[in-house]
C-alpha atoms as a PDB file:
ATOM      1  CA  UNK A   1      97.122  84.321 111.229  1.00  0.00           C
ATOM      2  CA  UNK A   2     100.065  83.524 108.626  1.00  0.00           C
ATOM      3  CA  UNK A   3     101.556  85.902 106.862  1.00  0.00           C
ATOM      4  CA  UNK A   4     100.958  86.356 102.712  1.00  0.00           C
ATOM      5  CA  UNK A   5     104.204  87.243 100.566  1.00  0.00           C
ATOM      6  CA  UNK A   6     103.021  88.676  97.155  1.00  0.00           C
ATOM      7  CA  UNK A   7     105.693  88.506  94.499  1.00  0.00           C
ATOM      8  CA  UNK A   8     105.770  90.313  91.322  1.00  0.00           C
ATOM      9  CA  UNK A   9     105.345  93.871  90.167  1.00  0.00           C
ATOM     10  CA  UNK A  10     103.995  97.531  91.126  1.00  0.00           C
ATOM     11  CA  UNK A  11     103.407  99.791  89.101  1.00  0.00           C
ATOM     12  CA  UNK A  12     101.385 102.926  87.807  1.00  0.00           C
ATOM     13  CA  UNK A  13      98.095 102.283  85.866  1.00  0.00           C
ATOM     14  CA  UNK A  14      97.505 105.413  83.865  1.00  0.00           C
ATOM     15  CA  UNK A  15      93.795 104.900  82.791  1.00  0.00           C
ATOM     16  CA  UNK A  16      91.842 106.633  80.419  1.00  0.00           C
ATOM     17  CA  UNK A  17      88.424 107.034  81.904  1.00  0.00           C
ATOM     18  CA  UNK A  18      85.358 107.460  80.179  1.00  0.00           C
ATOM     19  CA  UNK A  19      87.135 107.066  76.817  1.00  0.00           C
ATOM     20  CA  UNK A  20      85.628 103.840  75.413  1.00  0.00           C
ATOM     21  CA  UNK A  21      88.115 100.985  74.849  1.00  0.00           C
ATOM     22  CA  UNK A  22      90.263 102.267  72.397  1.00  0.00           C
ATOM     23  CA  UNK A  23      93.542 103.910  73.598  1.00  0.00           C
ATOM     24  CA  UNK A  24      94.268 105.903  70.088  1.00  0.00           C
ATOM     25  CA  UNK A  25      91.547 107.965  71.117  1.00  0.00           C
ATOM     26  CA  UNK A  26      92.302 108.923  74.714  1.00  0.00           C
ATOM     27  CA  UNK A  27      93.485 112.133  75.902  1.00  0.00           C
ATOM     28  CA  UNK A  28      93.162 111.680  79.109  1.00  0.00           C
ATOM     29  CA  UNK A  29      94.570 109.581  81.414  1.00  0.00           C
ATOM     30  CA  UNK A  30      94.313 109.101  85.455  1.00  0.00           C
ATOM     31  CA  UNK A  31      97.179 108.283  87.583  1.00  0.00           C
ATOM     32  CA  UNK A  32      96.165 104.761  89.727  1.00  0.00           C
ATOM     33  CA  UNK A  33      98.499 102.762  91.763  1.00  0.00           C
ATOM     34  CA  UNK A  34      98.761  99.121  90.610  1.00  0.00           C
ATOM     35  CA  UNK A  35     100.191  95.729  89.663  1.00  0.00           C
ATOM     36  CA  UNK A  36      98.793  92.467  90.291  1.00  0.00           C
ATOM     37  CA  UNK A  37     100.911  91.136  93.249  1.00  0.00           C
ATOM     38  CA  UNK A  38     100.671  94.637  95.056  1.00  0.00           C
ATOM     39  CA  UNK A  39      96.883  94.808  94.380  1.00  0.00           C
ATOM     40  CA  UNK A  40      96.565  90.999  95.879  1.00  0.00           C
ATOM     41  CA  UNK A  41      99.137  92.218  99.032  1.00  0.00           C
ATOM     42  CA  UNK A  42      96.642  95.363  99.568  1.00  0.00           C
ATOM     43  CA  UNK A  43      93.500  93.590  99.194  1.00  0.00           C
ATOM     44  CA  UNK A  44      94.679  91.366 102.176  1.00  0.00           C
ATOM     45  CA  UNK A  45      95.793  94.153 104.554  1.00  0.00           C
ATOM     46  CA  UNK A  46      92.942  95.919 103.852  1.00  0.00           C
ATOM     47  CA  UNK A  47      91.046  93.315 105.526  1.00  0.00           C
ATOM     48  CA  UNK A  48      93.018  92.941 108.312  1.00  0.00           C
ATOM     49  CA  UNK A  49      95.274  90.411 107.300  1.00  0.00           C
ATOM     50  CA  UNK A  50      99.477  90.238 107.165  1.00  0.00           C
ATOM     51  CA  UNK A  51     100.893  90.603 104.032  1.00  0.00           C
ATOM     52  CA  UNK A  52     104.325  91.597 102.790  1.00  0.00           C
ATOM     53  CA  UNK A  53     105.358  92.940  99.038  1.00  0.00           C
ATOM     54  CA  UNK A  54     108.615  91.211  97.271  1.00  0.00           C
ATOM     55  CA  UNK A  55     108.904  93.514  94.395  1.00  0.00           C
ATOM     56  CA  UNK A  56     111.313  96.467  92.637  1.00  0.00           C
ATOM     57  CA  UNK A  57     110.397 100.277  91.748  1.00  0.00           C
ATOM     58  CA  UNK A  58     111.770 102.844  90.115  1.00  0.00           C
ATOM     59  CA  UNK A  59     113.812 105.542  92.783  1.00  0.00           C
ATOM     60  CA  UNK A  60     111.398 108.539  91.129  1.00  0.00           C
ATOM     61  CA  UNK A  61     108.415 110.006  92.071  1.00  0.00           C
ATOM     62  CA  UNK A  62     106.424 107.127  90.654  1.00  0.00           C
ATOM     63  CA  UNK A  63     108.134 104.941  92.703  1.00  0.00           C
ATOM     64  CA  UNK A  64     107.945 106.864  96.248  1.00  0.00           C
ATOM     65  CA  UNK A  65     104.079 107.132  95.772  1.00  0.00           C
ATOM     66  CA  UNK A  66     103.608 103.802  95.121  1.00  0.00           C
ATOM     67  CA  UNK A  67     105.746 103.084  97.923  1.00  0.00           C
ATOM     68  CA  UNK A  68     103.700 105.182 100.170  1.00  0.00           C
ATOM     69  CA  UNK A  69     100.476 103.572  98.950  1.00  0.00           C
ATOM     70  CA  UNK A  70     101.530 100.284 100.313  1.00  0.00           C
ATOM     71  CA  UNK A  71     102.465 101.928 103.271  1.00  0.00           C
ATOM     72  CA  UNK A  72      99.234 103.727 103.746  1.00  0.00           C
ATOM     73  CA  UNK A  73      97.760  99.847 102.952  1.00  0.00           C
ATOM     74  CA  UNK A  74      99.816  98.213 105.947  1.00  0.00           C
ATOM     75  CA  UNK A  75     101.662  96.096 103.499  1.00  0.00           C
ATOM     76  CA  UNK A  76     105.384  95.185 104.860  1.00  0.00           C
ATOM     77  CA  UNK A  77     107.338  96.806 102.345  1.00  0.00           C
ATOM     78  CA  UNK A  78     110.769  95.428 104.022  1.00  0.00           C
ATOM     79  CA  UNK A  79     111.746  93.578 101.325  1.00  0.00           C
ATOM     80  CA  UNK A  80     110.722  96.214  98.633  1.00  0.00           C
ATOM     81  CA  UNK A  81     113.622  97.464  96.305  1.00  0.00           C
ATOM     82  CA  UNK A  82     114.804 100.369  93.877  1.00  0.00           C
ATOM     83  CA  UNK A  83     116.798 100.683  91.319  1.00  0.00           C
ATOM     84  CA  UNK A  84     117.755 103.585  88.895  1.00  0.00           C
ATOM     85  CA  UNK A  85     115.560 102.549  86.198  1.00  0.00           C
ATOM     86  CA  UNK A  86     112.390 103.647  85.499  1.00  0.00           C
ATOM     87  CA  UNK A  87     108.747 102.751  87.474  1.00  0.00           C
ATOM     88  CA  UNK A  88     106.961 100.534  85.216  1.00  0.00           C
ATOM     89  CA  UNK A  89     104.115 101.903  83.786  1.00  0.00           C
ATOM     90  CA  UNK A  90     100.604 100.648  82.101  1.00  0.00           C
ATOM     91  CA  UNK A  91      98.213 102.190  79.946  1.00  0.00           C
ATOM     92  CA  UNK A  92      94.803 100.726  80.390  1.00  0.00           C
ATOM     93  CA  UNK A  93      91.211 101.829  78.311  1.00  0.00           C
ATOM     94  CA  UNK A  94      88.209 100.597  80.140  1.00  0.00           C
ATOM     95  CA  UNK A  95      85.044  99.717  78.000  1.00  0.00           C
ATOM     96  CA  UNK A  96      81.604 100.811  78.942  1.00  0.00           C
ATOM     97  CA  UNK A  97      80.985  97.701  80.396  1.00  0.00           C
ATOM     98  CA  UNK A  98      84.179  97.563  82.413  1.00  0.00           C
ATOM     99  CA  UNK A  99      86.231  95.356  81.167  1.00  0.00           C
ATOM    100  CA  UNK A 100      89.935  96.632  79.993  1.00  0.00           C
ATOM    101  CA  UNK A 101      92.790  96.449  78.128  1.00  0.00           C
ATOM    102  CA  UNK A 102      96.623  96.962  78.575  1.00  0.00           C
ATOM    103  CA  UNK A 103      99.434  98.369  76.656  1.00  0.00           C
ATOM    104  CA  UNK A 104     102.943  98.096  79.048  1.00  0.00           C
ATOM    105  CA  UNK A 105     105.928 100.046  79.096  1.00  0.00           C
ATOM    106  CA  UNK A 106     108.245  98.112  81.042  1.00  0.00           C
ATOM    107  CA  UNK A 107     110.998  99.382  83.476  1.00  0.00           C
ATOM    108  CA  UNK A 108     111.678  98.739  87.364  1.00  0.00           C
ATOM    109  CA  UNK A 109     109.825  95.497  88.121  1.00  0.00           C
ATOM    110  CA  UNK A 110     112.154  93.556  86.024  1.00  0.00           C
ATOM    111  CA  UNK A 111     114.853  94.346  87.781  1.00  0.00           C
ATOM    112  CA  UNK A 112     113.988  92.665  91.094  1.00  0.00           C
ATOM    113  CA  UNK A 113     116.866  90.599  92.708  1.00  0.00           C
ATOM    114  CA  UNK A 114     116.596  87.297  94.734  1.00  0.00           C
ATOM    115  CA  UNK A 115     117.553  87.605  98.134  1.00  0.00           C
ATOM    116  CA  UNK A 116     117.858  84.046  99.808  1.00  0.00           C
ATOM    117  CA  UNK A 117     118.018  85.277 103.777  1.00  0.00           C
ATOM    118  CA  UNK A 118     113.683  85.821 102.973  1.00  0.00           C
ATOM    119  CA  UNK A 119     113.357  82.246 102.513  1.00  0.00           C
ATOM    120  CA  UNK A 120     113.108  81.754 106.324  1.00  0.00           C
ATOM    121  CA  UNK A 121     110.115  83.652 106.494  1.00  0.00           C
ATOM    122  CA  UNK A 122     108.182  81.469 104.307  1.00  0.00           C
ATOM    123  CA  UNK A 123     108.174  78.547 106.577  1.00  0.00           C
ATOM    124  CA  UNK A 124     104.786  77.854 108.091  1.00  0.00           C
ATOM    125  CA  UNK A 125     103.189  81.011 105.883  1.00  0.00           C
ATOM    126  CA  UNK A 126     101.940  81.560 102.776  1.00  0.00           C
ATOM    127  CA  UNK A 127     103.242  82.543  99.246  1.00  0.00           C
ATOM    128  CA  UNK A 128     101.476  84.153  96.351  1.00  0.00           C
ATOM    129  CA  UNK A 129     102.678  84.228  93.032  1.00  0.00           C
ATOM    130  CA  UNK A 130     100.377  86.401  90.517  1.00  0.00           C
ATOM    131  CA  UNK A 131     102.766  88.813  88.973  1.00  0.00           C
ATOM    132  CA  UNK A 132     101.731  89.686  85.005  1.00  0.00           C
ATOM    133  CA  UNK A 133     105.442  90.253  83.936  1.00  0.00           C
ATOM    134  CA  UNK A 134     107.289  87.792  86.189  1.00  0.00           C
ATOM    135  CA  UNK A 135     107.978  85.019  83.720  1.00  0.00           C
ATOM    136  CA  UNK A 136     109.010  87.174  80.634  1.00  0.00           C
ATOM    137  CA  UNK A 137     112.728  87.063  81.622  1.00  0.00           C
ATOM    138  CA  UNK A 138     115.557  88.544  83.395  1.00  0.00           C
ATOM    139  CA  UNK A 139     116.049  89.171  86.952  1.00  0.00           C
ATOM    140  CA  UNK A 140     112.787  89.033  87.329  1.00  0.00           C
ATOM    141  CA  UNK A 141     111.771  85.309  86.634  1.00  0.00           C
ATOM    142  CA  UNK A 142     114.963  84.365  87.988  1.00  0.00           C
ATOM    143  CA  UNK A 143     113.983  85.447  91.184  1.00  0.00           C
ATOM    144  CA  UNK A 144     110.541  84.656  90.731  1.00  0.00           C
ATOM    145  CA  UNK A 145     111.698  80.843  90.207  1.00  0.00           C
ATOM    146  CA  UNK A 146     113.951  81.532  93.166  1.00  0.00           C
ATOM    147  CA  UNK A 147     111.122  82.448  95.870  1.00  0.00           C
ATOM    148  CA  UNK A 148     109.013  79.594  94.349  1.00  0.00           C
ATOM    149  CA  UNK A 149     111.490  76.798  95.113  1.00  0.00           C
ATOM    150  CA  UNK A 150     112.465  78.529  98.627  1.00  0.00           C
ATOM    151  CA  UNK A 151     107.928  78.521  99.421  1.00  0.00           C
ATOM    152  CA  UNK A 152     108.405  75.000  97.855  1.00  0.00           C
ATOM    153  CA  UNK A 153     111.507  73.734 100.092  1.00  0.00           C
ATOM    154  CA  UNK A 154     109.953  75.608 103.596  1.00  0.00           C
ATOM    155  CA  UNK A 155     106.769  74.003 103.067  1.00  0.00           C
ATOM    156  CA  UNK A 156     105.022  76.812 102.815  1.00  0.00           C
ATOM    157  CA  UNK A 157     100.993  77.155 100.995  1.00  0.00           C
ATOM    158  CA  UNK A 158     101.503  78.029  97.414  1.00  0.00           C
ATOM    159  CA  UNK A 159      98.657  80.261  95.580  1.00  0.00           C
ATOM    160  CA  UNK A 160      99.494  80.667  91.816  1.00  0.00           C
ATOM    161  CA  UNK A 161      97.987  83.173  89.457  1.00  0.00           C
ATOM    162  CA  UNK A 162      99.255  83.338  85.848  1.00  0.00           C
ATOM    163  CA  UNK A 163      97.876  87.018  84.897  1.00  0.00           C
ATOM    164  CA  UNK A 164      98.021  86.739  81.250  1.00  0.00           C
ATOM    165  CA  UNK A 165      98.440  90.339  79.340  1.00  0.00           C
ATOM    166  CA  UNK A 166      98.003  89.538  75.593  1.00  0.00           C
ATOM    167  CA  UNK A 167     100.094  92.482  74.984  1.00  0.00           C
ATOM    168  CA  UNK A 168     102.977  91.086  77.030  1.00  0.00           C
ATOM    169  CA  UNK A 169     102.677  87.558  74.975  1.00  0.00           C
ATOM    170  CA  UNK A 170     101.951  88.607  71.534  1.00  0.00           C
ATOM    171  CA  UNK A 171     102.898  85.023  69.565  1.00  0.00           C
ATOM    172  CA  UNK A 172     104.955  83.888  72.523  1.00  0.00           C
ATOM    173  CA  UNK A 173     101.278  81.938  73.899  1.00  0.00           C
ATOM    174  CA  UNK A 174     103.297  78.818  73.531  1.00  0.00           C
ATOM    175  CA  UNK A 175     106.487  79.971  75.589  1.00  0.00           C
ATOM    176  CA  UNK A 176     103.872  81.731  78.443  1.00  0.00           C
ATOM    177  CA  UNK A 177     102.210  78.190  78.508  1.00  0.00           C
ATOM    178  CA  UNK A 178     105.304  76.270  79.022  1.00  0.00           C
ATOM    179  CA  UNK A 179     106.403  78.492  81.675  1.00  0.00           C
ATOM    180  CA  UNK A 180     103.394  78.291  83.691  1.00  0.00           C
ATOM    181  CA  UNK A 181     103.193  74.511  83.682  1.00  0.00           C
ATOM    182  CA  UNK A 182     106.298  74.311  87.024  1.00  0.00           C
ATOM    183  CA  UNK A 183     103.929  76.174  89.072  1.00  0.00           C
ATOM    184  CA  UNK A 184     100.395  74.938  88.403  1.00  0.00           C
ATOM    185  CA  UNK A 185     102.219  71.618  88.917  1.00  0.00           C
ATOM    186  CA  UNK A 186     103.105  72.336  92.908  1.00  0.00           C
ATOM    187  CA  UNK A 187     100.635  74.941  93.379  1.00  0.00           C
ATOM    188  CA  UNK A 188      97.770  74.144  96.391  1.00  0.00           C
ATOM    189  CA  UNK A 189      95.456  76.771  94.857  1.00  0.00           C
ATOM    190  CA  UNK A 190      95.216  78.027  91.080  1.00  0.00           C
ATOM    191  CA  UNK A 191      93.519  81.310  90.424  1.00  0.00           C
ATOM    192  CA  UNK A 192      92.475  81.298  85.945  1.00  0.00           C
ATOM    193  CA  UNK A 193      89.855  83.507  84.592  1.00  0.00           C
ATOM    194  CA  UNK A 194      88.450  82.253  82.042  1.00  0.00           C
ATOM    195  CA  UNK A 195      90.623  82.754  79.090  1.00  0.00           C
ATOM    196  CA  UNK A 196      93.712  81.948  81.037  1.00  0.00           C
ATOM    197  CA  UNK A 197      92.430  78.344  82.180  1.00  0.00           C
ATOM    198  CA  UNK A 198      90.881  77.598  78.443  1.00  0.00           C
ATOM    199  CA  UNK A 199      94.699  78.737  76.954  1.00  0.00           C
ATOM    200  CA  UNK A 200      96.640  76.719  79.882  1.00  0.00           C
ATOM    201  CA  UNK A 201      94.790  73.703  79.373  1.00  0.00           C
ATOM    202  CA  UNK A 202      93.885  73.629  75.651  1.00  0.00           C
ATOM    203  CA  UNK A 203      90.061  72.560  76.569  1.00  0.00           C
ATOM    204  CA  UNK A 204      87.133  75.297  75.838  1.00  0.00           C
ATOM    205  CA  UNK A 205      84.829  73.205  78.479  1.00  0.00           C
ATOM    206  CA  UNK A 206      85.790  74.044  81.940  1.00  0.00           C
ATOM    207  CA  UNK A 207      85.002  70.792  83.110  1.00  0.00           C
ATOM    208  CA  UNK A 208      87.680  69.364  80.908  1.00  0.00           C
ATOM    209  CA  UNK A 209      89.967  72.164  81.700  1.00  0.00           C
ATOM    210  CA  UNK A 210      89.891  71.651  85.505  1.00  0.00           C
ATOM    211  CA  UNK A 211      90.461  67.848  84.428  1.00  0.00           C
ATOM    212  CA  UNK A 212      93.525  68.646  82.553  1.00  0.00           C
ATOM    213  CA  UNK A 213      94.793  71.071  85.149  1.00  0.00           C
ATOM    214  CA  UNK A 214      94.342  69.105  88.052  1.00  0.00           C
ATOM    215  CA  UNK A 215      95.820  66.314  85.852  1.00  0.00           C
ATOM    216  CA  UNK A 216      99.227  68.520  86.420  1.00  0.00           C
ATOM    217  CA  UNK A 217      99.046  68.817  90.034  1.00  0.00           C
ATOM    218  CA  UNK A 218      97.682  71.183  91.290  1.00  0.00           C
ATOM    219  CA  UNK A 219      94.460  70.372  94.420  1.00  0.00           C
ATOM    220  CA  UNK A 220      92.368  73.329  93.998  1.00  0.00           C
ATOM    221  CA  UNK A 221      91.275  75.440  91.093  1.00  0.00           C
ATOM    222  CA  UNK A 222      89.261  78.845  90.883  1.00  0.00           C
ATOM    223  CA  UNK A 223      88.146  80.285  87.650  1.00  0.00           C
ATOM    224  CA  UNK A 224      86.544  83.584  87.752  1.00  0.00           C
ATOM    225  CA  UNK A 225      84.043  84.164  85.254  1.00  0.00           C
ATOM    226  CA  UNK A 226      83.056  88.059  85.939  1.00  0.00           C
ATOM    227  CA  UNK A 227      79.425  89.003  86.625  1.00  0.00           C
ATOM    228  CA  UNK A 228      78.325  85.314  86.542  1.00  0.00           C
ATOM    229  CA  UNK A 229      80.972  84.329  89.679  1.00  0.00           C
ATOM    230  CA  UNK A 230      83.554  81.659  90.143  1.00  0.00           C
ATOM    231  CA  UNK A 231      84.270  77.808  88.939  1.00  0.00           C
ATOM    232  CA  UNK A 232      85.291  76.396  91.835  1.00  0.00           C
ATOM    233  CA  UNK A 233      86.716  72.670  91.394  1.00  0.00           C
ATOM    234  CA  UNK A 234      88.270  70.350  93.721  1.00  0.00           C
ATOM    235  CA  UNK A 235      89.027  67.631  90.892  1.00  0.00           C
ATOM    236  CA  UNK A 236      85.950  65.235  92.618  1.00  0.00           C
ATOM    237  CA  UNK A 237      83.701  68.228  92.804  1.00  0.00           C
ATOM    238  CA  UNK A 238      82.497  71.916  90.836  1.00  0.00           C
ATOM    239  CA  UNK A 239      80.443  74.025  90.205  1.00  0.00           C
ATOM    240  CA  UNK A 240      79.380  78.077  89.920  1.00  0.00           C
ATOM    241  CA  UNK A 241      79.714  79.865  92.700  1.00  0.00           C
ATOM    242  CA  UNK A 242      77.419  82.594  91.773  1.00  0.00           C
ATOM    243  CA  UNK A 243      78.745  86.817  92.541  1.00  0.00           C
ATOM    244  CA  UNK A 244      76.542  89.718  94.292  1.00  0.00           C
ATOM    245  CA  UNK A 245      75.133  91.899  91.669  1.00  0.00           C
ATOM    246  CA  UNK A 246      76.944  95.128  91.206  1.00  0.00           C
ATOM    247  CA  UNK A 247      77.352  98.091  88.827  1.00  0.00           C
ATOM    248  CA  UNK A 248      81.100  97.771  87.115  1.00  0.00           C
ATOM    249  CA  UNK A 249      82.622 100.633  86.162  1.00  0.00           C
ATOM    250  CA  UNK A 250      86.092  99.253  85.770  1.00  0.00           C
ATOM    251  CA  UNK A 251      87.374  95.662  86.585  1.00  0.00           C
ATOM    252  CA  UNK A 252      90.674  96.429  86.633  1.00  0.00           C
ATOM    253  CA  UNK A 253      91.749  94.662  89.921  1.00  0.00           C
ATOM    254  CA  UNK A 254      88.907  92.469  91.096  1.00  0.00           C
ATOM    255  CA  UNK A 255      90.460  89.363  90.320  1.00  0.00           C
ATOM    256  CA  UNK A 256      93.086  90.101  92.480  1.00  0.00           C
ATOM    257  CA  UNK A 257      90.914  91.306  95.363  1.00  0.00           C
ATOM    258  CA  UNK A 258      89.308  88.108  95.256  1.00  0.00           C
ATOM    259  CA  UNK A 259      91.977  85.862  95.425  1.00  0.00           C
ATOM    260  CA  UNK A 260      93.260  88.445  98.245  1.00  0.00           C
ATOM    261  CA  UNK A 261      90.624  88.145  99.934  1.00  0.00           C
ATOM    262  CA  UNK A 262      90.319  84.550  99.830  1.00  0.00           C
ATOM    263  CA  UNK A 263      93.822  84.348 100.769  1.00  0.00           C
ATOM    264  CA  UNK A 264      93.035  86.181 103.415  1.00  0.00           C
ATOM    265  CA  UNK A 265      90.526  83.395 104.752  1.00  0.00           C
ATOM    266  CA  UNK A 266      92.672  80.859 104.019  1.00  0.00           C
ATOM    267  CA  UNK A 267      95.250  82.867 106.623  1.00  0.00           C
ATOM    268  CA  UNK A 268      93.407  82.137 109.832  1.00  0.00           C
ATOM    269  CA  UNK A 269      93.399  78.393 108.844  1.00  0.00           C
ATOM    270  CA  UNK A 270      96.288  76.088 110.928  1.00  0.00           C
ATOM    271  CA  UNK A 271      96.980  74.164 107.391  1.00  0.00           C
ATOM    272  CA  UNK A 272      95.117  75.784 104.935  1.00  0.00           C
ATOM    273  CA  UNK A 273      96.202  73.043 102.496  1.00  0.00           C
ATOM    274  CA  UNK A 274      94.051  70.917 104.250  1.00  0.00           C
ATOM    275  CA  UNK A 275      90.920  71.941 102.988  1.00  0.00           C
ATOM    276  CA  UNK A 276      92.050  72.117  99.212  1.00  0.00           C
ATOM    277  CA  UNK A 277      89.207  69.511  98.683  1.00  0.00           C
ATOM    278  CA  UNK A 278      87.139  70.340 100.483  1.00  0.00           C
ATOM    279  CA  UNK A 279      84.407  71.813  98.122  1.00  0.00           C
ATOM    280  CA  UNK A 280      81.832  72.796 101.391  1.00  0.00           C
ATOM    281  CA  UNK A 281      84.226  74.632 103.236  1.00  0.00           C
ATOM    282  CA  UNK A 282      85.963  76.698  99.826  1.00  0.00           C
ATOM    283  CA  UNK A 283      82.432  77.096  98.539  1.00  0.00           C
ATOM    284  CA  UNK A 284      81.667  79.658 101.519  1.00  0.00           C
ATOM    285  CA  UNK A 285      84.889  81.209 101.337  1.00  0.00           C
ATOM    286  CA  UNK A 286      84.900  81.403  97.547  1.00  0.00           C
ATOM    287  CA  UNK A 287      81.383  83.088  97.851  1.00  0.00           C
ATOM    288  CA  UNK A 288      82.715  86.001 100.156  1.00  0.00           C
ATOM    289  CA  UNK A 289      85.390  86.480  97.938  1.00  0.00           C
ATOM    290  CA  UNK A 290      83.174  87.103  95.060  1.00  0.00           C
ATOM    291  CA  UNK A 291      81.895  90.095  97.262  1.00  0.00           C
ATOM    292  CA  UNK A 292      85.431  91.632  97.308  1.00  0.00           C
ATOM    293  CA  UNK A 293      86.145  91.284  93.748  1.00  0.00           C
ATOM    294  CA  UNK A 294      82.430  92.543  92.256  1.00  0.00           C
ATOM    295  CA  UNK A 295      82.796  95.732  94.991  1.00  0.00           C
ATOM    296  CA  UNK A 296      86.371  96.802  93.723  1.00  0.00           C
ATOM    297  CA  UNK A 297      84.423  97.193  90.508  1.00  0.00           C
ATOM    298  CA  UNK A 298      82.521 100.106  91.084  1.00  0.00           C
ATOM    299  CA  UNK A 299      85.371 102.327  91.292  1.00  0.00           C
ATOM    300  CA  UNK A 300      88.234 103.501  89.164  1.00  0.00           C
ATOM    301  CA  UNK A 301      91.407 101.768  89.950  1.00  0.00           C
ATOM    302  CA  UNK A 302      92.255  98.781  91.840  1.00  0.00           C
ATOM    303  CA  UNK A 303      94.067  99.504  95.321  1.00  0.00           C
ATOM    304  CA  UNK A 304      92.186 102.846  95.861  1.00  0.00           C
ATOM    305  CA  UNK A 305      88.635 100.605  95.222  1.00  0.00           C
ATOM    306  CA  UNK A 306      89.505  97.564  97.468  1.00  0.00           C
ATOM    307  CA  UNK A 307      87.353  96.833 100.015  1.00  0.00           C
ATOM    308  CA  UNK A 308      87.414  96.586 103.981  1.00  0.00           C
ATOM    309  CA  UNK A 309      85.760  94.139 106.666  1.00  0.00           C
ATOM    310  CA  UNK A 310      82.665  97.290 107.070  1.00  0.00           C
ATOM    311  CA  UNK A 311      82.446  96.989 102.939  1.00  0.00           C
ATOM    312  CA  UNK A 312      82.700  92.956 102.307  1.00  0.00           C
ATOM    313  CA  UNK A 313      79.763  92.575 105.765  1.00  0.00           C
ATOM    314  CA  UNK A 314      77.688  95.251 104.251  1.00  0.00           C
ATOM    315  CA  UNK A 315      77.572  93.174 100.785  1.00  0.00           C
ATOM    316  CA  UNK A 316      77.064  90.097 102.094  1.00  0.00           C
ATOM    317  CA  UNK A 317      73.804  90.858 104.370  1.00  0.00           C
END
């Protein structure tokens, strides 16, 4: 099984449950590990599968439970750093039906450094890159762009995940879209949901999207559309590859689980580039992953809702 490096941020979610969508009104707020890349690297371990977090925390309490979390997640945290500054935090108000927003206050992640002695360790595994704040500058992207060329030059399977946070790209849509054309380019597998692949490719039809996507290079694309499933398209082939019906209480995280947990599939594969287009053999895996990201769902918080082999085989009977 090859071994998944997640790059990007993790951080705390403090989320106001029960509190309707509007953050001006919460009082409350839960503390929930979290951060797209370290969600993704937990989702995989979680089912049994090797992954290891590239990322930067705060030295503070924040920092050494989120820390522990990945440890408690058997996710190699070798290659984790800290710095003086600040965890980076997130404020996020959950609607009744789920769905959520994010205000950021920024500290840690950015400050993760590039360390070229990893770049052996992609060769012959697999790299994900699905971090929210990784291309908004600093040390950040530049290692970001770093780890991308060194998964790029060691031949290594490339999964890319833009994460758009409106908050984070307030009038800067242009800029976000500029920066994520380098990686859907040489990516083997694009995860969008919905919004992300309409503003990426300028096309409101996901047919046409896909079109315009693949158009830039990258072989496989997976849109994730919520309660209704996943667009799956291989450029020649697509379609809806419907979910398992489930009651959401917050989605926060189930994107990630399911491209985790597809990841995860794609991990016992020899070359998982291989199959890229072939629709068949995604189409299965895409539907289990559907499982993973509808279950984490019906919890609060992503890591602590993720689910295991006992969950995803129970959903799927």
């Amino acid at each position: 099984m090859k071994k998944i490096f997640c790059i990007g941020e993790l951080l705390i979610d403090f989320v106001a449950e029960n509190q309707g969508s509007d953050l001006r009104k919460a009082s409350v707020f839960t503390k929930k590990p979290g951060g797209a890349p370290a969600n993704v690297a937990c989702a995989i371990s979680r089912l049994g599968g090797s992954s290891t977090f590239i990322g930067c925390i705060g030295d503070d309490p924040f920092g050494n439970f989120l820390e522990q979390i990945l440890v408690e997640n058997e996710v190699d945290t070798r290659h984790l750093q800290k710095t003086d500054t600040f965890t980076t935090l997130a404020f996020v108000s959950i609607a009744e039906n789920g769905e959520r927003d994010f205000v950021f206050s920024r500290g840690a992640d950015r400050e993760l450094k590039y360390l070229p002695k990893i770049k052996s360790e992609f060769k012959g595994n697999m790299l994900h890159l699905g971090a929210a704040t990784a291309l908004l500058g600093g040390p950040l992207e530049s290692a970001y762009g770093h780890y991308f060329f060194d998964g790029l030059t060691e031949r290594a399977f490339i999964s890319f995940d833009p994460n758009f946070r409106q908050d984070l790209w307030k009038r800067k849509e242009e800029a976000f879209i500029k920066k994520c054309i380098p990686f859907i380019e040489k990516s083997h597998l694009c995860k969008f949901s919905l919004e992300e692949a309409q503003l990426l490719s300028g096309k409101e039809d996901l047919m046409e999207a896909c079109t315009v996507l693949h158009n830039l290079g990258t072989e496989a694309i997976v849109i994730t559309l919520g309660k209704e499933g996943t667009y799956l398209s291989t450029g020649t082939r697509h379609g809806i590859i419907p979910s398992i019906a489930v009651e959401a209480v917050d989605t926060t995280g189930a994107g990630d689980a399911f491209i985790g947990c597809l990841l995860y599939l794609l991990s016992a594969l020899e070359d998982p580039s291989e199959v890229m287009g072939n629709f068949e053999f995604l189409m299965e895996m895409v539907r289990t992953a559907n499982a993973a990201g509808a279950l984490t769902t019906t919890q609060f918080g992503a890591i602590p809702s993720l689910p295991n082999q006992d969950d995803l085989k129970a959903a799927l009977k």
